[in-house]
N, C-alpha and C. Protein backbone atom coordinates (compact mmCIF):
# COMPACT_ATOMS: atom_id res chain seq x y z
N UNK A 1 16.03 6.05 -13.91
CA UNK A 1 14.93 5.12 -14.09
C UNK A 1 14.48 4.60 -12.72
N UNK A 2 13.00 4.64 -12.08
CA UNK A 2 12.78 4.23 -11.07
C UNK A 2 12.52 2.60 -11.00
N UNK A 3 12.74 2.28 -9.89
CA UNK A 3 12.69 0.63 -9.25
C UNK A 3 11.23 0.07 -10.19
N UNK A 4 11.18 -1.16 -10.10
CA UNK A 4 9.82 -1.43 -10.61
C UNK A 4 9.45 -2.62 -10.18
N UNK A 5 8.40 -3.57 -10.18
CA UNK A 5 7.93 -4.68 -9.77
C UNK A 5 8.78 -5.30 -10.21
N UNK A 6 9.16 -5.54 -11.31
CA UNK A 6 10.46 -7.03 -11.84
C UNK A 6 11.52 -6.42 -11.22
N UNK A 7 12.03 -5.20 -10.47
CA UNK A 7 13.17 -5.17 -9.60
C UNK A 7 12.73 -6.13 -8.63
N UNK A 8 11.46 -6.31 -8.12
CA UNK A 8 11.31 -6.89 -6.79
C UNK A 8 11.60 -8.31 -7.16
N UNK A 9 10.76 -8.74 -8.17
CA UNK A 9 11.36 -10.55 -9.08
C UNK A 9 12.64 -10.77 -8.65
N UNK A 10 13.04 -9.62 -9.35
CA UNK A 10 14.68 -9.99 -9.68
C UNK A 10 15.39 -10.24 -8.21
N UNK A 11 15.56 -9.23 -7.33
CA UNK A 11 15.55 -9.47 -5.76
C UNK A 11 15.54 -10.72 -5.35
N UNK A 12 13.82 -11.10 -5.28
CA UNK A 12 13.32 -12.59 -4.52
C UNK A 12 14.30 -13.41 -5.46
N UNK A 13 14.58 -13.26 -6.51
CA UNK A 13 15.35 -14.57 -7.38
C UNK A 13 16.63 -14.46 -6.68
N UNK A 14 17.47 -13.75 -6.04
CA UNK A 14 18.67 -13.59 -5.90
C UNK A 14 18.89 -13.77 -4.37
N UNK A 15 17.74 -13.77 -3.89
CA UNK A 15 18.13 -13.87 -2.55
C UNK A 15 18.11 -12.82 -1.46
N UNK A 16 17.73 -11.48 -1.95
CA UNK A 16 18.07 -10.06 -1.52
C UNK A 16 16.80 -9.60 -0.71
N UNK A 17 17.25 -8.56 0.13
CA UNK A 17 15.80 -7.82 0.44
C UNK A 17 15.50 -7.03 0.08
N UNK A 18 14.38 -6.44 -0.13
CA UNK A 18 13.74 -5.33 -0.78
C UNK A 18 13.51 -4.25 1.02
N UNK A 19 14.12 -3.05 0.79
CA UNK A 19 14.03 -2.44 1.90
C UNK A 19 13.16 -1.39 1.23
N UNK A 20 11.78 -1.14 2.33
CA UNK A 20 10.97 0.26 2.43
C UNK A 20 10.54 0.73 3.56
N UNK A 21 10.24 2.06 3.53
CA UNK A 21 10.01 3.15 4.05
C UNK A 21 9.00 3.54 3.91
N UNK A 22 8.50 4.06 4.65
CA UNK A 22 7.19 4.98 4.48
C UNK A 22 7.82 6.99 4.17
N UNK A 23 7.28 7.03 3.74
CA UNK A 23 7.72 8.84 3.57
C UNK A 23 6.16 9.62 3.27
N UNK A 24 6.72 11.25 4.03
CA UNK A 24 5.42 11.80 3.58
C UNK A 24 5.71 13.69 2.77
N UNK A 25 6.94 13.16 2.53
CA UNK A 25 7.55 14.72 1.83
C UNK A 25 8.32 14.80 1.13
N UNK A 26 8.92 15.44 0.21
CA UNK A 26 10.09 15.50 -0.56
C UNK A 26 11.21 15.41 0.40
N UNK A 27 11.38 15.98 1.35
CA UNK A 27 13.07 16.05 1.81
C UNK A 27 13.22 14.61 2.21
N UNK A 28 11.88 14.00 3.52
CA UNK A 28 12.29 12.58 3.93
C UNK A 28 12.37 11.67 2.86
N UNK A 29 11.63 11.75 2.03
CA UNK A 29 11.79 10.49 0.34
C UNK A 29 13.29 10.91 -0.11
N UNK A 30 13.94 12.38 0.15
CA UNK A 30 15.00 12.51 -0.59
C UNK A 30 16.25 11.90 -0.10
N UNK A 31 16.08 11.70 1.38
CA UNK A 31 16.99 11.46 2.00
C UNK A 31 17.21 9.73 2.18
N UNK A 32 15.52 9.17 2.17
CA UNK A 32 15.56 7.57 2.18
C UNK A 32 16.14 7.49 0.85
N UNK A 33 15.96 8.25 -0.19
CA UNK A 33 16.06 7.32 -1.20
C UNK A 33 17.94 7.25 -1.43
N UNK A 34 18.49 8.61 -0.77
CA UNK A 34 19.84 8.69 -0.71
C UNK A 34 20.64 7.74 0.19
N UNK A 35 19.83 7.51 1.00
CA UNK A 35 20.35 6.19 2.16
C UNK A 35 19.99 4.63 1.68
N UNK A 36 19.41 4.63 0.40
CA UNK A 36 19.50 3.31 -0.27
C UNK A 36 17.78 2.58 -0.78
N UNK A 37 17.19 3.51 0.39
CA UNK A 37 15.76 2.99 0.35
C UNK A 37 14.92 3.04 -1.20
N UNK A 38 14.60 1.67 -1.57
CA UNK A 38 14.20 1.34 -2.67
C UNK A 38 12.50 1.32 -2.87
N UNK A 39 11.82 0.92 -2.02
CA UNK A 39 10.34 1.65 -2.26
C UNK A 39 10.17 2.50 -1.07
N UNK A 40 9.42 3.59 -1.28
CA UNK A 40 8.71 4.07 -0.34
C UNK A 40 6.79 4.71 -0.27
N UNK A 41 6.46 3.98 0.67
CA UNK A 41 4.98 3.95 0.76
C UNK A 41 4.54 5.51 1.46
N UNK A 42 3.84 5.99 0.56
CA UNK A 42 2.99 7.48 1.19
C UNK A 42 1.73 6.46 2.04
N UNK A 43 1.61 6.63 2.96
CA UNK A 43 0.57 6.02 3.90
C UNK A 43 -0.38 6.60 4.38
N UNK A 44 -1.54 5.93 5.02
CA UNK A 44 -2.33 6.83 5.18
C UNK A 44 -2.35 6.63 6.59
N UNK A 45 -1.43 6.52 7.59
CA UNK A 45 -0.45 6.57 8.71
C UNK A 45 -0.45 8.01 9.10
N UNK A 46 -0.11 8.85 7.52
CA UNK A 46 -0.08 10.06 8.00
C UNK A 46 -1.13 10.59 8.70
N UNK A 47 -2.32 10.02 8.84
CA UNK A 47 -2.85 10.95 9.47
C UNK A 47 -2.88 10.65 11.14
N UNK A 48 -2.11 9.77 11.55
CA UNK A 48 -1.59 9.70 12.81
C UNK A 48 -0.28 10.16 13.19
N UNK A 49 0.84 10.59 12.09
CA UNK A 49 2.12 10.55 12.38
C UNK A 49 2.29 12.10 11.82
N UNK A 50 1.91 12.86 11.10
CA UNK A 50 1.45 14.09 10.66
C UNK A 50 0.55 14.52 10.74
N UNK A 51 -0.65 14.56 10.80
CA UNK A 51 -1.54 15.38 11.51
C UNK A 51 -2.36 14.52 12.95
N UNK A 52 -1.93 14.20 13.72
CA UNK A 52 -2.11 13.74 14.64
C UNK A 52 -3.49 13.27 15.11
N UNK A 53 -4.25 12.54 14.77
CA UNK A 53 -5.48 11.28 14.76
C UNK A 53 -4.86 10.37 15.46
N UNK A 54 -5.79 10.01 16.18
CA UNK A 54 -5.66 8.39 16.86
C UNK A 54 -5.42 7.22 16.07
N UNK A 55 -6.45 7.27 14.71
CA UNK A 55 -6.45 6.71 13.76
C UNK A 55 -6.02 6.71 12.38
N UNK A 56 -6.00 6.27 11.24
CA UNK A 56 -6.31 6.57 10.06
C UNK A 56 -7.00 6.94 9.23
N UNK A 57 -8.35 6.53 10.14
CA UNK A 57 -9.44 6.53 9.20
C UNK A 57 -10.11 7.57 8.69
N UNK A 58 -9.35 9.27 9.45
CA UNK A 58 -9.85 10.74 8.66
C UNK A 58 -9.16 11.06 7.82
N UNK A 59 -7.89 9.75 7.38
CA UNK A 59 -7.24 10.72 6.14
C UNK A 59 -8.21 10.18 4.49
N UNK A 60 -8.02 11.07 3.93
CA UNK A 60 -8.98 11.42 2.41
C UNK A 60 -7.74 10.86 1.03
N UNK A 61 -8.22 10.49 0.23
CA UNK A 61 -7.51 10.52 -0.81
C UNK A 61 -6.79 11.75 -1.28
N UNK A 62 -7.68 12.70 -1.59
CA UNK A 62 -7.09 14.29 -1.53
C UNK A 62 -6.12 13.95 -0.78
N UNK A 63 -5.74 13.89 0.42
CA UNK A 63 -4.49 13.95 1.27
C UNK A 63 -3.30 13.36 0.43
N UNK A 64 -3.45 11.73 0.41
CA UNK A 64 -2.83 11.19 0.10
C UNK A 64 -2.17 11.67 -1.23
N UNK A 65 -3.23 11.82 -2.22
CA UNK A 65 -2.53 12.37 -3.68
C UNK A 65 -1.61 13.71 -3.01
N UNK A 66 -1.69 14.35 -2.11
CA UNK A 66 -0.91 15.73 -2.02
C UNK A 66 0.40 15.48 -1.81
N UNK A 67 0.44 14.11 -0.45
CA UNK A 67 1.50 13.68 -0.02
C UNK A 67 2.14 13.10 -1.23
N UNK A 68 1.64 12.14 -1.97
CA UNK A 68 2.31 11.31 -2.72
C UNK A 68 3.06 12.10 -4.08
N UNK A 69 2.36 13.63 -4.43
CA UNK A 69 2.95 14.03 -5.10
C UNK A 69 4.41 14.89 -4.68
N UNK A 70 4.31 14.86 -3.55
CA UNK A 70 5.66 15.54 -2.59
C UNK A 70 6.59 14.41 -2.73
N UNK A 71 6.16 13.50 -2.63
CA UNK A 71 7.42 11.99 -1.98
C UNK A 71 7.93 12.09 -3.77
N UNK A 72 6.77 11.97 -5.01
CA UNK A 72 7.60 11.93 -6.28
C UNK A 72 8.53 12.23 -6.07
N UNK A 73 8.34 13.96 -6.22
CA UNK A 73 8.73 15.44 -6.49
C UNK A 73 10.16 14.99 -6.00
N UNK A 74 10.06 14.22 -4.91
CA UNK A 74 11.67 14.08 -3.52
C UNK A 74 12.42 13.04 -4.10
N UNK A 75 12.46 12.26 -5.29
CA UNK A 75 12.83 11.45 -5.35
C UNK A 75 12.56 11.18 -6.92
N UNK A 76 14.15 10.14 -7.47
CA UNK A 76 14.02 10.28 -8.60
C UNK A 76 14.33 8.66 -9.01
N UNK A 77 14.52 7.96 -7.86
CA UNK A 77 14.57 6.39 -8.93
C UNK A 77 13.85 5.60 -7.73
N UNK A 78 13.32 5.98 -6.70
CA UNK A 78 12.61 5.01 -5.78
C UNK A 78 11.16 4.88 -6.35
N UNK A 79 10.81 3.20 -6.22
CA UNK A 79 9.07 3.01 -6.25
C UNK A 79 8.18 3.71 -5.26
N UNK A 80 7.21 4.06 -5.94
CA UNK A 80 6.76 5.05 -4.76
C UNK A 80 5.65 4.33 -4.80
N UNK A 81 4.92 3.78 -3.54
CA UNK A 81 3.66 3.18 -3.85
C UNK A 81 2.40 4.16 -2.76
N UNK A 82 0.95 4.14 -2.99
CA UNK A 82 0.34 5.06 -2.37
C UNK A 82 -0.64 4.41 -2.07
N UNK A 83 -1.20 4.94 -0.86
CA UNK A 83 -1.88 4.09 -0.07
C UNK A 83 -3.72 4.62 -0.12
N UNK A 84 -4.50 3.87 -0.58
CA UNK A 84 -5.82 3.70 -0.36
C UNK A 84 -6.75 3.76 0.56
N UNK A 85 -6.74 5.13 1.03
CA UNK A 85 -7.41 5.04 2.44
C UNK A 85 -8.46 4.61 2.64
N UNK A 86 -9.65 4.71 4.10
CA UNK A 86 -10.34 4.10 4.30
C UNK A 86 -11.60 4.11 3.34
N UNK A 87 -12.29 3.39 3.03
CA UNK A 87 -13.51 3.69 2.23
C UNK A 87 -13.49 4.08 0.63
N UNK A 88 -11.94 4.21 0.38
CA UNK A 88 -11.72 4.68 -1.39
C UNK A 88 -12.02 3.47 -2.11
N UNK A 89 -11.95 2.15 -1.45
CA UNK A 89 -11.99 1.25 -2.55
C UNK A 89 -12.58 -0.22 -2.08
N UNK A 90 -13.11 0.46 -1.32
CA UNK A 90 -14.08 -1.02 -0.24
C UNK A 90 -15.22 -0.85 -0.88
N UNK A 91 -16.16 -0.27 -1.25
CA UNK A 91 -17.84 -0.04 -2.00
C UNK A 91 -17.67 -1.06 -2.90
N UNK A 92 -16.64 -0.78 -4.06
CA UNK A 92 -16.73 -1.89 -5.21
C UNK A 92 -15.63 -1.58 -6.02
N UNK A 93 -15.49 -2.63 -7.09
CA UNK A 93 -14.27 -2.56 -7.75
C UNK A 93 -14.34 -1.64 -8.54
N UNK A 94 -15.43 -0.82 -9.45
CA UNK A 94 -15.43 0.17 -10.55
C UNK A 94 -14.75 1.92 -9.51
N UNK A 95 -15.41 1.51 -8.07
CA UNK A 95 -14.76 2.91 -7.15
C UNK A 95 -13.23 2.67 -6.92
N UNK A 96 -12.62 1.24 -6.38
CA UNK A 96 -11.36 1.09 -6.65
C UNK A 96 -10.85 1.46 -7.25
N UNK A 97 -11.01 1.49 -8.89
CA UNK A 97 -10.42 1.27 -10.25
C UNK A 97 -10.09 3.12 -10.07
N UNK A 98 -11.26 3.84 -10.34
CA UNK A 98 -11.17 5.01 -10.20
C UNK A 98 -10.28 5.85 -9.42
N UNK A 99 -10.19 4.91 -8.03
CA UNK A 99 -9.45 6.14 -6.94
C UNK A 99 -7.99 5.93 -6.95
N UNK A 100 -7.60 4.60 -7.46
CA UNK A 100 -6.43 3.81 -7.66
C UNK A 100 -5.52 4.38 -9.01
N UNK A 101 -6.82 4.54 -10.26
CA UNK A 101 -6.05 5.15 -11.13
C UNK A 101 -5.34 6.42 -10.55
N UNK A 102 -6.07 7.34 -9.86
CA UNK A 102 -6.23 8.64 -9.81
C UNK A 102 -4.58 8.74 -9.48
N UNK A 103 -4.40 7.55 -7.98
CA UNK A 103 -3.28 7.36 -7.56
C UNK A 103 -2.07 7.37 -8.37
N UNK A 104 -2.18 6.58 -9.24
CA UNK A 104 -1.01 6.68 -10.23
C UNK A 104 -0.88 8.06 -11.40
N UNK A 105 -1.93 8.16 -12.30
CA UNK A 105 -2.29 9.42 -12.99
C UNK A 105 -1.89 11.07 -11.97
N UNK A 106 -2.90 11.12 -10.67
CA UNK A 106 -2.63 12.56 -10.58
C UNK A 106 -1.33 12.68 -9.67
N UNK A 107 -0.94 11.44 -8.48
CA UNK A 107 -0.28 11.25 -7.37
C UNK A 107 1.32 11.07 -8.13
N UNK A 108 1.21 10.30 -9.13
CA UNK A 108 2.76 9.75 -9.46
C UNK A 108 3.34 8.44 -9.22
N UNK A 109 2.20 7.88 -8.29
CA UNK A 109 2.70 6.65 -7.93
C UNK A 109 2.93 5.51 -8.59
N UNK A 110 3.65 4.52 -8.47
CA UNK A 110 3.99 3.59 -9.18
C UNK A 110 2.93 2.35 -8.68
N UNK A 111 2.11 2.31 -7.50
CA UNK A 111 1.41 1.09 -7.53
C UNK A 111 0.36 1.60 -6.42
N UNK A 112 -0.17 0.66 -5.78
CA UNK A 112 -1.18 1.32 -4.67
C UNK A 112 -1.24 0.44 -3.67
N UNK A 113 -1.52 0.64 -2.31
CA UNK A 113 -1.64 -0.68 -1.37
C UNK A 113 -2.83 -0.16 -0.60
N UNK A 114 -3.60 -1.76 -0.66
CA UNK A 114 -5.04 -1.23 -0.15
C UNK A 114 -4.69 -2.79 1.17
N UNK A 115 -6.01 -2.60 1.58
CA UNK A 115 -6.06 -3.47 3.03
C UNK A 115 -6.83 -4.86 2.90
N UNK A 116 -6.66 -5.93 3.32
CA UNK A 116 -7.70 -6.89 3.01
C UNK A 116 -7.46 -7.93 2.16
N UNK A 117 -7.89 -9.60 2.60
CA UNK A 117 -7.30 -10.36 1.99
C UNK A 117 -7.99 -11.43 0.91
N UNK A 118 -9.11 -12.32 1.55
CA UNK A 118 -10.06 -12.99 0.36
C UNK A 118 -10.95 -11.96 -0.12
N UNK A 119 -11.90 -11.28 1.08
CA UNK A 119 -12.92 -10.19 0.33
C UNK A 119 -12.07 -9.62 -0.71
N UNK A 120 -10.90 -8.69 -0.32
CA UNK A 120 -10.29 -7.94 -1.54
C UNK A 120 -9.99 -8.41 -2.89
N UNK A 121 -10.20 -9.58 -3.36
CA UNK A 121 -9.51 -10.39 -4.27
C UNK A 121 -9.92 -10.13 -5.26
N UNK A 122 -11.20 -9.86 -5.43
CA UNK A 122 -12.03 -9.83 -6.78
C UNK A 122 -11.57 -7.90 -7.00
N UNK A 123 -11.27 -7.70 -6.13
CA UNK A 123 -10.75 -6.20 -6.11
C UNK A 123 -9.50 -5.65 -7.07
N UNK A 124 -8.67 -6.50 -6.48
CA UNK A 124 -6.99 -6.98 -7.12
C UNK A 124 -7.31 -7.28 -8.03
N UNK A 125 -7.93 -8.09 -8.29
CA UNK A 125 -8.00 -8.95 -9.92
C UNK A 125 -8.48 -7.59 -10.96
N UNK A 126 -9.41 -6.92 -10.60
CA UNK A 126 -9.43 -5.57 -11.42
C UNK A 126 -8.79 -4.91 -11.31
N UNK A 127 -8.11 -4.31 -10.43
CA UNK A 127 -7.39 -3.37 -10.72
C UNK A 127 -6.00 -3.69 -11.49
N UNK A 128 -5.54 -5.21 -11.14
CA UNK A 128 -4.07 -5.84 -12.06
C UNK A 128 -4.44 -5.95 -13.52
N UNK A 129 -5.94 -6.47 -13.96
CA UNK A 129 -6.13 -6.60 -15.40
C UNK A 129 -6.08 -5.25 -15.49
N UNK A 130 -6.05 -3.81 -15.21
CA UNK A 130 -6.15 -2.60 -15.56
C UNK A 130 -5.13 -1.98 -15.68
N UNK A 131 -3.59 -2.95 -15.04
CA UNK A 131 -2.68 -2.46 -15.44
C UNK A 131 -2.11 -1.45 -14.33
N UNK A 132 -2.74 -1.49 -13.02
CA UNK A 132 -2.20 -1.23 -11.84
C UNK A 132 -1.70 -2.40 -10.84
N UNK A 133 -0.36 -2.09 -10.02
CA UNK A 133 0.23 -2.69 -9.76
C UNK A 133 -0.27 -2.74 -8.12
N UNK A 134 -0.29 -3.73 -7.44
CA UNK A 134 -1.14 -3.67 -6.02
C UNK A 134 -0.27 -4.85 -5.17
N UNK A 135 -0.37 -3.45 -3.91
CA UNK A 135 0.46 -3.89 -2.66
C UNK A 135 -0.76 -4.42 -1.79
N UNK A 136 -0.69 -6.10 -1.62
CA UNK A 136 -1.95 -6.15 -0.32
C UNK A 136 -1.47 -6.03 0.47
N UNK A 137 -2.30 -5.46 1.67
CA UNK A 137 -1.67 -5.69 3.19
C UNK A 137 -2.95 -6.65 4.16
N UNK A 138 -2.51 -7.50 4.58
CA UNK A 138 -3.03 -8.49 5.44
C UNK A 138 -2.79 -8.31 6.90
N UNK A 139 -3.35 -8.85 7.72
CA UNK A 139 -2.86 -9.35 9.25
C UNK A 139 -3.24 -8.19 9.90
N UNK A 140 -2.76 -7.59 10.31
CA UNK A 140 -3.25 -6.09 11.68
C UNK A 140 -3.40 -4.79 10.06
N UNK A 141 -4.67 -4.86 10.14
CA UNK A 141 -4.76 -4.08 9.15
C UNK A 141 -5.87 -2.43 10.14
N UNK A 142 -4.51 -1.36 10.10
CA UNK A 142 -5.10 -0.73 10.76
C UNK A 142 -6.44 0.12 10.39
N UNK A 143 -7.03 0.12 8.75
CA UNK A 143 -8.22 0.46 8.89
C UNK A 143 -9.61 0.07 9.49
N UNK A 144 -9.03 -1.39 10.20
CA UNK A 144 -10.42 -2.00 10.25
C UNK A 144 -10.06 -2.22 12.51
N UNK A 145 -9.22 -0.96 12.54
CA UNK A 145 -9.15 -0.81 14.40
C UNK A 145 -10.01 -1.06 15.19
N UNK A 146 -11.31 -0.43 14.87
CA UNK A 146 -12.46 -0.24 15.52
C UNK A 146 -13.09 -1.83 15.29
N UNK A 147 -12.99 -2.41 14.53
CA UNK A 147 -13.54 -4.01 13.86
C UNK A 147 -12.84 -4.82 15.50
N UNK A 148 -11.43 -4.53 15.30
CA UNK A 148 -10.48 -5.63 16.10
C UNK A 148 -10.76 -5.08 17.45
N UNK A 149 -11.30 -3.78 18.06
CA UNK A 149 -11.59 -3.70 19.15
C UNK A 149 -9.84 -2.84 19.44
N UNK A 150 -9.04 -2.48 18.55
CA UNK A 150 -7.99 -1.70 19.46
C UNK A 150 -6.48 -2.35 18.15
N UNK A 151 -5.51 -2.03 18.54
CA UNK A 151 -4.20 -2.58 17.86
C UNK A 151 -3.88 -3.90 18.45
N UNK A 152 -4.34 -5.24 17.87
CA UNK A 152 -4.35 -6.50 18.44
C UNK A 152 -3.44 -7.07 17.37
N UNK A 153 -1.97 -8.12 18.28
CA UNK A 153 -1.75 -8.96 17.38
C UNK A 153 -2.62 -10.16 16.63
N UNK A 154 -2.71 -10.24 15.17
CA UNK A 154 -3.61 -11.41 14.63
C UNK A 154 -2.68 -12.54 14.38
N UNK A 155 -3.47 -13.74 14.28
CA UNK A 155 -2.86 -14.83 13.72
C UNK A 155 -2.29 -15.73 15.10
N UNK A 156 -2.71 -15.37 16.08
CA UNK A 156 -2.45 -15.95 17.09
C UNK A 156 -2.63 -17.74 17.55
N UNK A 157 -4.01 -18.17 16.90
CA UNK A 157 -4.75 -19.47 16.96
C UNK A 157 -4.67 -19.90 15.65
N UNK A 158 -4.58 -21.28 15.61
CA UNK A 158 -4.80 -22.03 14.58
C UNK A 158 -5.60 -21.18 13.62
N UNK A 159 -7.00 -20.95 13.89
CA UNK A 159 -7.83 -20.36 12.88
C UNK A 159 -7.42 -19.41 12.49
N UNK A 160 -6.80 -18.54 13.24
CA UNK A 160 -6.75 -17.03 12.80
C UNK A 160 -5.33 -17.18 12.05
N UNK A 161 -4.50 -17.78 11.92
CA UNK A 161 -3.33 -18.10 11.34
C UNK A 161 -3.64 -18.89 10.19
N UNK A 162 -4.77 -19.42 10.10
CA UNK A 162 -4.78 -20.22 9.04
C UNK A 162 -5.84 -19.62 8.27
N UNK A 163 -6.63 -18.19 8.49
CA UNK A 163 -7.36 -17.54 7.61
C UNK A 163 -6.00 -16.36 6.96
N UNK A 164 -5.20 -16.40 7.58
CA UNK A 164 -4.23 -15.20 7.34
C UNK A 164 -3.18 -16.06 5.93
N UNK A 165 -3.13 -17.05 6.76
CA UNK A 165 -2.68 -17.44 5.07
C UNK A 165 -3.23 -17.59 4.08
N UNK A 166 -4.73 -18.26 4.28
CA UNK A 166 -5.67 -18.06 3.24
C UNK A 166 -5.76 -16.78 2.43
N UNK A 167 -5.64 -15.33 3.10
CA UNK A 167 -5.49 -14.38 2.88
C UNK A 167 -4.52 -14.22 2.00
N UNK A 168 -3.00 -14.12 2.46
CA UNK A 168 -1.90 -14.36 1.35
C UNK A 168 -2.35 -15.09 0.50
N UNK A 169 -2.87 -15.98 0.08
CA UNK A 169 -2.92 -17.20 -0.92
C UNK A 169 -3.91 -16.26 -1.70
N UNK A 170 -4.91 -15.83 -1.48
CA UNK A 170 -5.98 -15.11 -2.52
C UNK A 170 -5.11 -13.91 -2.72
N UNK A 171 -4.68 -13.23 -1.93
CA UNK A 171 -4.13 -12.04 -2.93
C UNK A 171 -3.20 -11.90 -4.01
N UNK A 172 -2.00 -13.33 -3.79
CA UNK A 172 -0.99 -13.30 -4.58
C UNK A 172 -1.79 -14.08 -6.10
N UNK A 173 -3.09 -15.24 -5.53
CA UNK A 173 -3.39 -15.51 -7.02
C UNK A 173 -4.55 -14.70 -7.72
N UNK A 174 -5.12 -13.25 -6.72
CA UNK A 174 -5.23 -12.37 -7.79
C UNK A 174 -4.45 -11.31 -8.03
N UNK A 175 -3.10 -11.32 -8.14
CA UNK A 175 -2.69 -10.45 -9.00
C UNK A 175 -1.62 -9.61 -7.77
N UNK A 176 -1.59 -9.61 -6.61
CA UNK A 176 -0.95 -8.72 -6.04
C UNK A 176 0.65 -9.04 -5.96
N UNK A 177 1.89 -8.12 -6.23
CA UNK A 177 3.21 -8.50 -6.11
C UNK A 177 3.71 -8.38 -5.01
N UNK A 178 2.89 -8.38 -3.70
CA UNK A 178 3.52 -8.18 -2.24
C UNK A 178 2.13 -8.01 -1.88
């Protein structure tokens, strides 16, 4: 039986950490998940760390579903969550819904992690009433590189630290479990 969001509950209730990984194949998912690793994220990283881009922003969903069905395939009780690359789910929430299902339906994945923190909210909130499970990611969010001018630490100034929590605060009260 694989890990699931109320594993993560159960965790934060106890005091524990939740350890993940990124993976982009059956053998590395086979081996994190044998070394203990409890989620692992198919990213869209890969297209800097496997096919070698500066950026992220040429990897495709196609990709991702290919990868993410390898990391399953590698693994038999880790959460596998899959990542939303650039432009799959920024247009609007009905394109979200779609590329997100796809994620879970054709990929295997157990949840999805997209980028972005108040804008995204109304995002989250559809896709959680739909019964998908969503990883936000906030703070140095590398799809938006070219935005920040390069890989910049955020949250540095009052403001920017205090929109970043704002950020956390909208994603967790629409719907996101991390």
């Amino acid at each position: 039986m694989r890990v699931s969001v109320s594993s993560f509950q159960q965790h934060k209730a106890r005091g524990e950490p939740i350890v993940m990984l990124t993976a982009y194949d059956a053998t590395s998912a086979r081996l994190a998940e044998q070394a203990g690793i409890e989620v692992l994220l198919v990213g869209d990283t890969l297209g800097m760390v496997v096919q070698g881009h500066e950026t992220t922003l040429p990897v495709t969903l196609e990709e991702i579903l290919y990868h993410t069905r390898m990391v399953v395939r590698g693994t038999e009780r880790a959460f596998i969550v899959g990542d939303l690359p650039f432009m799959t789910y920024n247009v609007s929430a009905e394109q979200a819904l779609t590329n997100a299902a796809r994620l879970l339906q054709k990929g295997g994945a157990q949840s999805v992690k997209l980028e972005g923190g108040c804008h995204m909210a109304p995002t989250i909130q559809r896709l959680v009433a739909n019964g998908i499970p969503v990883m936000a990611h906030i703070c140095l969010t590398p799809q938006s590189v070219h935005q920040f001018g390069g890989w910049r630490v955020q949250g540095r100034t009052k403001a920017t630290a205090a929109r970043l929590l704002d950020d956390a605060k909208a994603v967790e009260e629409a719907g996101a479990y991390a």
